[in-house]
C-alpha atoms as a PDB file:
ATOM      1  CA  UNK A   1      11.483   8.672   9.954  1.00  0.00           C
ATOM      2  CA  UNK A   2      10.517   5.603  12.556  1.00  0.00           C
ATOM      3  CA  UNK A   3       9.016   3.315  10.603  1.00  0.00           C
ATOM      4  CA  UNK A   4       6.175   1.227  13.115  1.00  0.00           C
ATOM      5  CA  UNK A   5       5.380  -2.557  12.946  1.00  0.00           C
ATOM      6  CA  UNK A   6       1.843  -3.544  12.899  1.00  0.00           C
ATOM      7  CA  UNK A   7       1.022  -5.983  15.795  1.00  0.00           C
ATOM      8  CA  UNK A   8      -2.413  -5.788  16.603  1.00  0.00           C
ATOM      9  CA  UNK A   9      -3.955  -8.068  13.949  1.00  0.00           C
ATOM     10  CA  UNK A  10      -7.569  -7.173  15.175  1.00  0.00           C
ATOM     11  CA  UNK A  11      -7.991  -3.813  13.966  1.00  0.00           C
ATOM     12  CA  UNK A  12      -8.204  -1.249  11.096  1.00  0.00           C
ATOM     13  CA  UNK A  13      -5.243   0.854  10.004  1.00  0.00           C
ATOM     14  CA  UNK A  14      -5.411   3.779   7.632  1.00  0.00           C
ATOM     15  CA  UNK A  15      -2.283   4.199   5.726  1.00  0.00           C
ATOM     16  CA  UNK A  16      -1.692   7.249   3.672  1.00  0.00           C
ATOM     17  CA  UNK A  17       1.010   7.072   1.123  1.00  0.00           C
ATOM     18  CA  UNK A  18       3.285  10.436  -0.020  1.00  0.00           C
ATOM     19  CA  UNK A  19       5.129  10.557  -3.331  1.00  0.00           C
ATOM     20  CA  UNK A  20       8.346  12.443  -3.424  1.00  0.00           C
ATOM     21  CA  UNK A  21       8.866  15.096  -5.959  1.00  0.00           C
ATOM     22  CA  UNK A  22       5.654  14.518  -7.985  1.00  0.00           C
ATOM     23  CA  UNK A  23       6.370  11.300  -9.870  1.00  0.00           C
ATOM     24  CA  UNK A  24       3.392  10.273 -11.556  1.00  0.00           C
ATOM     25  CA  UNK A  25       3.510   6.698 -10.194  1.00  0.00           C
ATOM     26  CA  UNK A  26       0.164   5.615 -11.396  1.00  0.00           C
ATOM     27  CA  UNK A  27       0.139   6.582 -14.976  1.00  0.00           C
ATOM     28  CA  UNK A  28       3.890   4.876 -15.667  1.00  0.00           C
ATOM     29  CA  UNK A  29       2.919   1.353 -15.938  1.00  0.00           C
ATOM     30  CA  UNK A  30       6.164   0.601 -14.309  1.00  0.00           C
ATOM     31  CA  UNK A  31       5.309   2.410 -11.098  1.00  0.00           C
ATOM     32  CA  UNK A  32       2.147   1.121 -11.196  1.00  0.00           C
ATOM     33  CA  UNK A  33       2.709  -2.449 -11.555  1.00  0.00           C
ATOM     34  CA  UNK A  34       5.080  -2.437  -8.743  1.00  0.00           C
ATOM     35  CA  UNK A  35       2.482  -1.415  -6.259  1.00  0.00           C
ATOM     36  CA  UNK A  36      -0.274  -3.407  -7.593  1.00  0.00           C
ATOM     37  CA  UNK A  37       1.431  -6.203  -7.253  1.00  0.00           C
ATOM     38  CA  UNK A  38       2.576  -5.881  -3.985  1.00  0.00           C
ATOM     39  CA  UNK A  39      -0.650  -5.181  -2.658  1.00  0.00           C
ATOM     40  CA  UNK A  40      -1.769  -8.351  -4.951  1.00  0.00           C
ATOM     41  CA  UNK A  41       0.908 -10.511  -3.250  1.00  0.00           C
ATOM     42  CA  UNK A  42      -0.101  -8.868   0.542  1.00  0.00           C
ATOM     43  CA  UNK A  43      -3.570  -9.944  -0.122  1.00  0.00           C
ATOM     44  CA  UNK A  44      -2.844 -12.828  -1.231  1.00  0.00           C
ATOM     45  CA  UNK A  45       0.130 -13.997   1.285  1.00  0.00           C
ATOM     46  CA  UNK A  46      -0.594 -12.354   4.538  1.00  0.00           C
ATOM     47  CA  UNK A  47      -4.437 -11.694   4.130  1.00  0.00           C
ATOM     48  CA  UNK A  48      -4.350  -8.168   3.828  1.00  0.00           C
ATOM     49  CA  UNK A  49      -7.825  -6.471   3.358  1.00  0.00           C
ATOM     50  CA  UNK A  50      -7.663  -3.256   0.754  1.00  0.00           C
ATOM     51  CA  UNK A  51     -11.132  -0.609   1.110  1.00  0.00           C
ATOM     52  CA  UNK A  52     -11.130   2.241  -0.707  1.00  0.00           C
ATOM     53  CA  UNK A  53     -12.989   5.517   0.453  1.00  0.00           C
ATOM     54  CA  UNK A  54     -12.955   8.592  -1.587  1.00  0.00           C
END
């Protein structure tokens, strides 16, 4: 898998995340600390803007 760097700090990007083998990484608080917090720190650090559409 090529992973891509993000240069273009103008614009929108749509990410979508996959889980591998069905781990249920938002209802172990273990899983779900670690990406909280890294999105926490993103924001935080480098600015990063989270939206959420359903």
């Amino acid at each position: 898998m090529d992973l891509k760097s993000i240069t273009e700090k103008s614009g929108m990007y749509f990410i979508t995340p996959t889980v591998v083998d069905w781990v249920d990484v938002f209802t172990k608080p273990v899983y779900k600390n670690v990406i909280i917090e890294s999105l926490q720190f993103c924001q935080r650090e480098k600015g990063l803007d989270i939206y959420l559409a359903w």
